[in-house]
PDB file of N, CA and C in Angstrom:
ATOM      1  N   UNK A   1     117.698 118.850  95.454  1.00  0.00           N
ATOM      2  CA  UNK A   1     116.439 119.317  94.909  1.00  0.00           C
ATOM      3  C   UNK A   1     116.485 120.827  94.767  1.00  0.00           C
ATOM      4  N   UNK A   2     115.722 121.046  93.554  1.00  0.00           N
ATOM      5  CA  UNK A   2     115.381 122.854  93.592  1.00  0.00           C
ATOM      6  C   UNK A   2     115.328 123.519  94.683  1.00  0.00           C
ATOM      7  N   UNK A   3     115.531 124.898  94.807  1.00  0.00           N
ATOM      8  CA  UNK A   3     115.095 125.526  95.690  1.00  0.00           C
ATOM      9  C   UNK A   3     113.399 126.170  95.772  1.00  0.00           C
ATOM     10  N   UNK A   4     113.057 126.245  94.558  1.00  0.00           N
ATOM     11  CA  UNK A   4     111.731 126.676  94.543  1.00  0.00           C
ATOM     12  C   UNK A   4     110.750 125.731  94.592  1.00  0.00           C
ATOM     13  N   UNK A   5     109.897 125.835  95.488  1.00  0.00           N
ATOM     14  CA  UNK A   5     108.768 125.034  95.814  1.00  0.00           C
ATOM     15  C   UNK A   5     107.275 125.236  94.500  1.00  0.00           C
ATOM     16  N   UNK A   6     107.614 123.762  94.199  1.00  0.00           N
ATOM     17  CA  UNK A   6     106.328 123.917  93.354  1.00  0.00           C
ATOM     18  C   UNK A   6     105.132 123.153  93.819  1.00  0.00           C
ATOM     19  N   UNK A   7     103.761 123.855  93.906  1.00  0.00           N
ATOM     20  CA  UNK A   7     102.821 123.462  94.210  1.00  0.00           C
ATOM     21  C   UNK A   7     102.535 121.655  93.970  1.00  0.00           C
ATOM     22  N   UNK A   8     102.416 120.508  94.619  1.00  0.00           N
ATOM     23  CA  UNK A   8     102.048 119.277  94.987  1.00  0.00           C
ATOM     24  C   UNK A   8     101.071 118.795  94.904  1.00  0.00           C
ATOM     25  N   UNK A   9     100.492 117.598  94.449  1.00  0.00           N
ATOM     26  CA  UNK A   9      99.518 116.915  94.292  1.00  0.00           C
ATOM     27  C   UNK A   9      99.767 115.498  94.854  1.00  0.00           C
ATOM     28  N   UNK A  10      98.774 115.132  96.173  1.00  0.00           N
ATOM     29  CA  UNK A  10      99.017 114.042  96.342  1.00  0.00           C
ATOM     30  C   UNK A  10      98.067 112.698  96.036  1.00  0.00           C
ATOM     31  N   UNK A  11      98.768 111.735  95.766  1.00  0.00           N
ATOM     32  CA  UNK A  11      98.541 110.578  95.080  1.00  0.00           C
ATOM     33  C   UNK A  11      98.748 109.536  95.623  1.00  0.00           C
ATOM     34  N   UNK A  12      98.012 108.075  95.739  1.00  0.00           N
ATOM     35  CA  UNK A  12      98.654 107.013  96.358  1.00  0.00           C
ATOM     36  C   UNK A  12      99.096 106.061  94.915  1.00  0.00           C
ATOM     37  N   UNK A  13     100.079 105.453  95.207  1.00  0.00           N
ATOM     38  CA  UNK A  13     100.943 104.299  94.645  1.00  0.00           C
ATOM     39  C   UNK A  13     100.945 103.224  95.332  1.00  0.00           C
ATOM     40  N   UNK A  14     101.011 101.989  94.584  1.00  0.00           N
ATOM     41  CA  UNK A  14     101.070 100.823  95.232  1.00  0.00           C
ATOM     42  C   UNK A  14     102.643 100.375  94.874  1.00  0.00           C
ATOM     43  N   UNK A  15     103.405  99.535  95.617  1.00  0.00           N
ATOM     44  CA  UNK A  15     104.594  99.203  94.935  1.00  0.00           C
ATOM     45  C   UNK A  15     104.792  98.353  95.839  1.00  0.00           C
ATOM     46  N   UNK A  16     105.872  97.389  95.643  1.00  0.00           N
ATOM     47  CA  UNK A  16     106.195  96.094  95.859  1.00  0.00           C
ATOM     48  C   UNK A  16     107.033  96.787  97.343  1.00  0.00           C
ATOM     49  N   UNK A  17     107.076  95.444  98.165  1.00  0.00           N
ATOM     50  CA  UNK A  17     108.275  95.982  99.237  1.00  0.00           C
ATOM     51  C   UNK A  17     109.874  96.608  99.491  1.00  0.00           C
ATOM     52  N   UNK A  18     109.721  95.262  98.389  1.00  0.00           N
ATOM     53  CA  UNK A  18     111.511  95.792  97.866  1.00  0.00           C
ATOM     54  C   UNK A  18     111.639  97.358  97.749  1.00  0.00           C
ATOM     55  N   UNK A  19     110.323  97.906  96.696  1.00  0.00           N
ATOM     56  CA  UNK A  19     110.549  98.833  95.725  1.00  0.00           C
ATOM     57  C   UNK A  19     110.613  99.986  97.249  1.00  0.00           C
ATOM     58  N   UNK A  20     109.778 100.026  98.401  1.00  0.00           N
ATOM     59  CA  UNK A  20     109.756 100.888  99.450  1.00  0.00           C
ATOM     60  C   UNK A  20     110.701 100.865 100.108  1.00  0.00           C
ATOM     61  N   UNK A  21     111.442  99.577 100.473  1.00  0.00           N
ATOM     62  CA  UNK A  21     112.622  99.655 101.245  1.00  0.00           C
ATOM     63  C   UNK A  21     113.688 100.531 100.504  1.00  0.00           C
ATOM     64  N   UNK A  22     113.634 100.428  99.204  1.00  0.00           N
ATOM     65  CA  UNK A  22     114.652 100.433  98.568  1.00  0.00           C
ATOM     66  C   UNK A  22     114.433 102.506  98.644  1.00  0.00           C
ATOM     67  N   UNK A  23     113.207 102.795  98.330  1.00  0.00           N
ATOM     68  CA  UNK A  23     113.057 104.140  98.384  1.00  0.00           C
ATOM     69  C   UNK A  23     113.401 104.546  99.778  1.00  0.00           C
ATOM     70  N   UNK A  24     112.535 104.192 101.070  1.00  0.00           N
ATOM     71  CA  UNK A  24     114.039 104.479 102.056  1.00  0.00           C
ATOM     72  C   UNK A  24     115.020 104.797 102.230  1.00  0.00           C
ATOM     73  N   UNK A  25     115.637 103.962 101.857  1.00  0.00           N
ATOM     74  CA  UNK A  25     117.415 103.432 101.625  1.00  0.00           C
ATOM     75  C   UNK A  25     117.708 104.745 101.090  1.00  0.00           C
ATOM     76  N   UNK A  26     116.882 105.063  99.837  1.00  0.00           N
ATOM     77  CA  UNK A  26     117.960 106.026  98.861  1.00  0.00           C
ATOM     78  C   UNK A  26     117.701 107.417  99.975  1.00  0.00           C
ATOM     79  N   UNK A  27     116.714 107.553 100.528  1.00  0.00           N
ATOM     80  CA  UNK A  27     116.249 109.076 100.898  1.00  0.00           C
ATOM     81  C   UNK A  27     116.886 109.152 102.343  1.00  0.00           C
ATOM     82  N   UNK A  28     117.734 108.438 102.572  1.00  0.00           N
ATOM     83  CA  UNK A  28     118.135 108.381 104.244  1.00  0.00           C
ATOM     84  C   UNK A  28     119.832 108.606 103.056  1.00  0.00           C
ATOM     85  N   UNK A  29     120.193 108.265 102.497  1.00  0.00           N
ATOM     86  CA  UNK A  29     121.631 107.798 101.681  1.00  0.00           C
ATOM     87  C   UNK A  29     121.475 109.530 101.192  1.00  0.00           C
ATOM     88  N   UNK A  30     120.891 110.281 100.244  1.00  0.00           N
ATOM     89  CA  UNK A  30     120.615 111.354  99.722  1.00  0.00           C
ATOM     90  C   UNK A  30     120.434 113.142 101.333  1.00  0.00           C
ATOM     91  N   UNK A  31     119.897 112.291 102.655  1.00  0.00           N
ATOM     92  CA  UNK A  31     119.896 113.102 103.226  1.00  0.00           C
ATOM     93  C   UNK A  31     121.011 113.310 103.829  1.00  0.00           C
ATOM     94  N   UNK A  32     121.963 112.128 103.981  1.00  0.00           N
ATOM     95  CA  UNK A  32     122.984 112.347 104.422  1.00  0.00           C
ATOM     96  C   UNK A  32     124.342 112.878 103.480  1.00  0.00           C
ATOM     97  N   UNK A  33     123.977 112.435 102.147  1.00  0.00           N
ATOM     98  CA  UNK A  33     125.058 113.265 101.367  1.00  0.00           C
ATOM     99  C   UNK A  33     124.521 115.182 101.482  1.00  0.00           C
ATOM    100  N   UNK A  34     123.588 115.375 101.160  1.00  0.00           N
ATOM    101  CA  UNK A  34     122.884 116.812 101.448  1.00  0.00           C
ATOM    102  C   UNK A  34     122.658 117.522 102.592  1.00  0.00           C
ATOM    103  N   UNK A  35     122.866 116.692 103.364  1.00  0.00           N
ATOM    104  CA  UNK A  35     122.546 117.556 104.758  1.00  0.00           C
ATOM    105  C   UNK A  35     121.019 117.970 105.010  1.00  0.00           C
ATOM    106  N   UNK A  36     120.120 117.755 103.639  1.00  0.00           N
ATOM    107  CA  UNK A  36     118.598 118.274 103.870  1.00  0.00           C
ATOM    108  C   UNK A  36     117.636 116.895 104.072  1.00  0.00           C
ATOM    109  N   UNK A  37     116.480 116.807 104.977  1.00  0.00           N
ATOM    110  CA  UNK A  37     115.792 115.925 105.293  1.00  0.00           C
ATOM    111  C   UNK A  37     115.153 115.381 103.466  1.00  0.00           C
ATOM    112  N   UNK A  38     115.164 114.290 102.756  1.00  0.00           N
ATOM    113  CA  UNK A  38     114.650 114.192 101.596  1.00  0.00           C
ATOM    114  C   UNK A  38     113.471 112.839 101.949  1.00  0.00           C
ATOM    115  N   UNK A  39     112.594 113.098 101.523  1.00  0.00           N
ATOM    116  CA  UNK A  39     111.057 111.844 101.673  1.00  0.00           C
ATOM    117  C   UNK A  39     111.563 110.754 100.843  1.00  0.00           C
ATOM    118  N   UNK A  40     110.829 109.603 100.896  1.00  0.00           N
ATOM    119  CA  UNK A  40     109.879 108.781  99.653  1.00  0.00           C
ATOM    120  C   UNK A  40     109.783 109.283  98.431  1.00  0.00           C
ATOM    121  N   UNK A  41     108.850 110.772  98.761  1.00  0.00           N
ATOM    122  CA  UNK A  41     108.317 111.362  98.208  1.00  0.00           C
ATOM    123  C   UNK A  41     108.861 111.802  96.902  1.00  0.00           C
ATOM    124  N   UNK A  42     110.392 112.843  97.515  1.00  0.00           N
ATOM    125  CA  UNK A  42     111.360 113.609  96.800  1.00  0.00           C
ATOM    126  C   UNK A  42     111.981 112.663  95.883  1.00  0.00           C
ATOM    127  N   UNK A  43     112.186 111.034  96.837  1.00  0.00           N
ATOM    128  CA  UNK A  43     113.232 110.668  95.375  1.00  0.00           C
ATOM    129  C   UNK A  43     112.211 109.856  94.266  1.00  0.00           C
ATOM    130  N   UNK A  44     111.145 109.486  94.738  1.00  0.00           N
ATOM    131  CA  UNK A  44     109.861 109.371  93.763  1.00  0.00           C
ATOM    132  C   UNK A  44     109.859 110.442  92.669  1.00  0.00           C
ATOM    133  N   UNK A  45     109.915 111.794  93.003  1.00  0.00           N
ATOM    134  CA  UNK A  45     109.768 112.841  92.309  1.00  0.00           C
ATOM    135  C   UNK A  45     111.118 112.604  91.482  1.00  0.00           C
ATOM    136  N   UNK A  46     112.445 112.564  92.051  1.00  0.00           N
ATOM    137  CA  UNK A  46     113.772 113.009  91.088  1.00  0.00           C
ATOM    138  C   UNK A  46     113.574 111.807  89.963  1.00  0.00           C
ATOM    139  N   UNK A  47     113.231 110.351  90.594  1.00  0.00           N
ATOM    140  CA  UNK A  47     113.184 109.302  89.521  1.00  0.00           C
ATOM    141  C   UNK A  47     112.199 109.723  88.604  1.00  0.00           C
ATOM    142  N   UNK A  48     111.522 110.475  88.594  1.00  0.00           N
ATOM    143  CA  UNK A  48     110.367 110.690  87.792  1.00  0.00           C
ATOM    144  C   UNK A  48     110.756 111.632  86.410  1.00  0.00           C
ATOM    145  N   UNK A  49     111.168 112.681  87.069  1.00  0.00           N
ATOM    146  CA  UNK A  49     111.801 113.911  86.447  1.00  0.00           C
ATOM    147  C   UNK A  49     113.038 113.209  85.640  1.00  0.00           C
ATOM    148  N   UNK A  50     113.874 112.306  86.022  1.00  0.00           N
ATOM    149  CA  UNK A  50     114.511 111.640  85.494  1.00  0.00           C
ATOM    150  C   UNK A  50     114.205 111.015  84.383  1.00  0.00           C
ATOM    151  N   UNK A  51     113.346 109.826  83.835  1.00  0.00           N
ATOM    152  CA  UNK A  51     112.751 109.173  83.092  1.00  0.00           C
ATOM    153  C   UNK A  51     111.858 109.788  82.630  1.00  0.00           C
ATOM    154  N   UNK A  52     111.216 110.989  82.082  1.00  0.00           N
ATOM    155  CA  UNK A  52     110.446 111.654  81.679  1.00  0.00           C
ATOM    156  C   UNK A  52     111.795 112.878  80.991  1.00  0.00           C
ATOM    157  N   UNK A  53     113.046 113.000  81.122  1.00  0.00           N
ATOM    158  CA  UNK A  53     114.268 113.718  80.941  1.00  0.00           C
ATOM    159  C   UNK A  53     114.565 112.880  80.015  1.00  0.00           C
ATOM    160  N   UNK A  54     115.031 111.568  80.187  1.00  0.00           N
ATOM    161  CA  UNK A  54     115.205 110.517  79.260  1.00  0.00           C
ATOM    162  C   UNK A  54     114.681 110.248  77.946  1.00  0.00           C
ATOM    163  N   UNK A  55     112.785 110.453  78.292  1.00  0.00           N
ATOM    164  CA  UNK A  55     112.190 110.375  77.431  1.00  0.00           C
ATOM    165  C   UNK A  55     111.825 111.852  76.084  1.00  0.00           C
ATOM    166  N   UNK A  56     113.174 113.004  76.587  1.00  0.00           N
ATOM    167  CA  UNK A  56     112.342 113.973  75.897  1.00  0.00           C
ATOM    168  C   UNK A  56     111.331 114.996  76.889  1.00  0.00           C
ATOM    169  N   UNK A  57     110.893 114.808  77.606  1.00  0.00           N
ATOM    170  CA  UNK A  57     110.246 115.333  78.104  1.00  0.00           C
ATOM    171  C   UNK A  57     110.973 116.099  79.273  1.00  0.00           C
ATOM    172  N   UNK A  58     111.008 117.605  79.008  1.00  0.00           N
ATOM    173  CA  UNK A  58     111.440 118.659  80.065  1.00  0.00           C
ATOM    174  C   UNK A  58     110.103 118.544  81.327  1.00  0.00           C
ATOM    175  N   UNK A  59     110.417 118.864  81.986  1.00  0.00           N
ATOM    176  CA  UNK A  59     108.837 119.348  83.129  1.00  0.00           C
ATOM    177  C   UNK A  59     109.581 120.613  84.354  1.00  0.00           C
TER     178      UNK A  59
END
């Protein structure tokens, strides 16, 4: 992830179990390739930034 912190807005999501375990999984898998603690949150955010990249859309 960036180094610069951009101001946050928080939001609730509903999502299936799978879909949480699975976000887990990646942010425990991502902290250990990085060495930095990464949330739910963060890889919520990279998938996001991702598919919105896909679509054309810079952010």
């Amino acid at each position: 992830m960036s180094d610069e912190h951009e101001k946050l807005k928080k939001i609730s999501i509903s999502v299936e179990e799978e879909v949480l375990e699975a976000l887990e999984e990646l942010a425990k898998e991502y902290s250990k390739e990085t060495g930095q603690k990464w949330s739910r949150g963060a890889v919520i955010r990279v998938a996001l930034s991702e598919f919105f990249s896909r679509r054309g859309k810079i952010l």
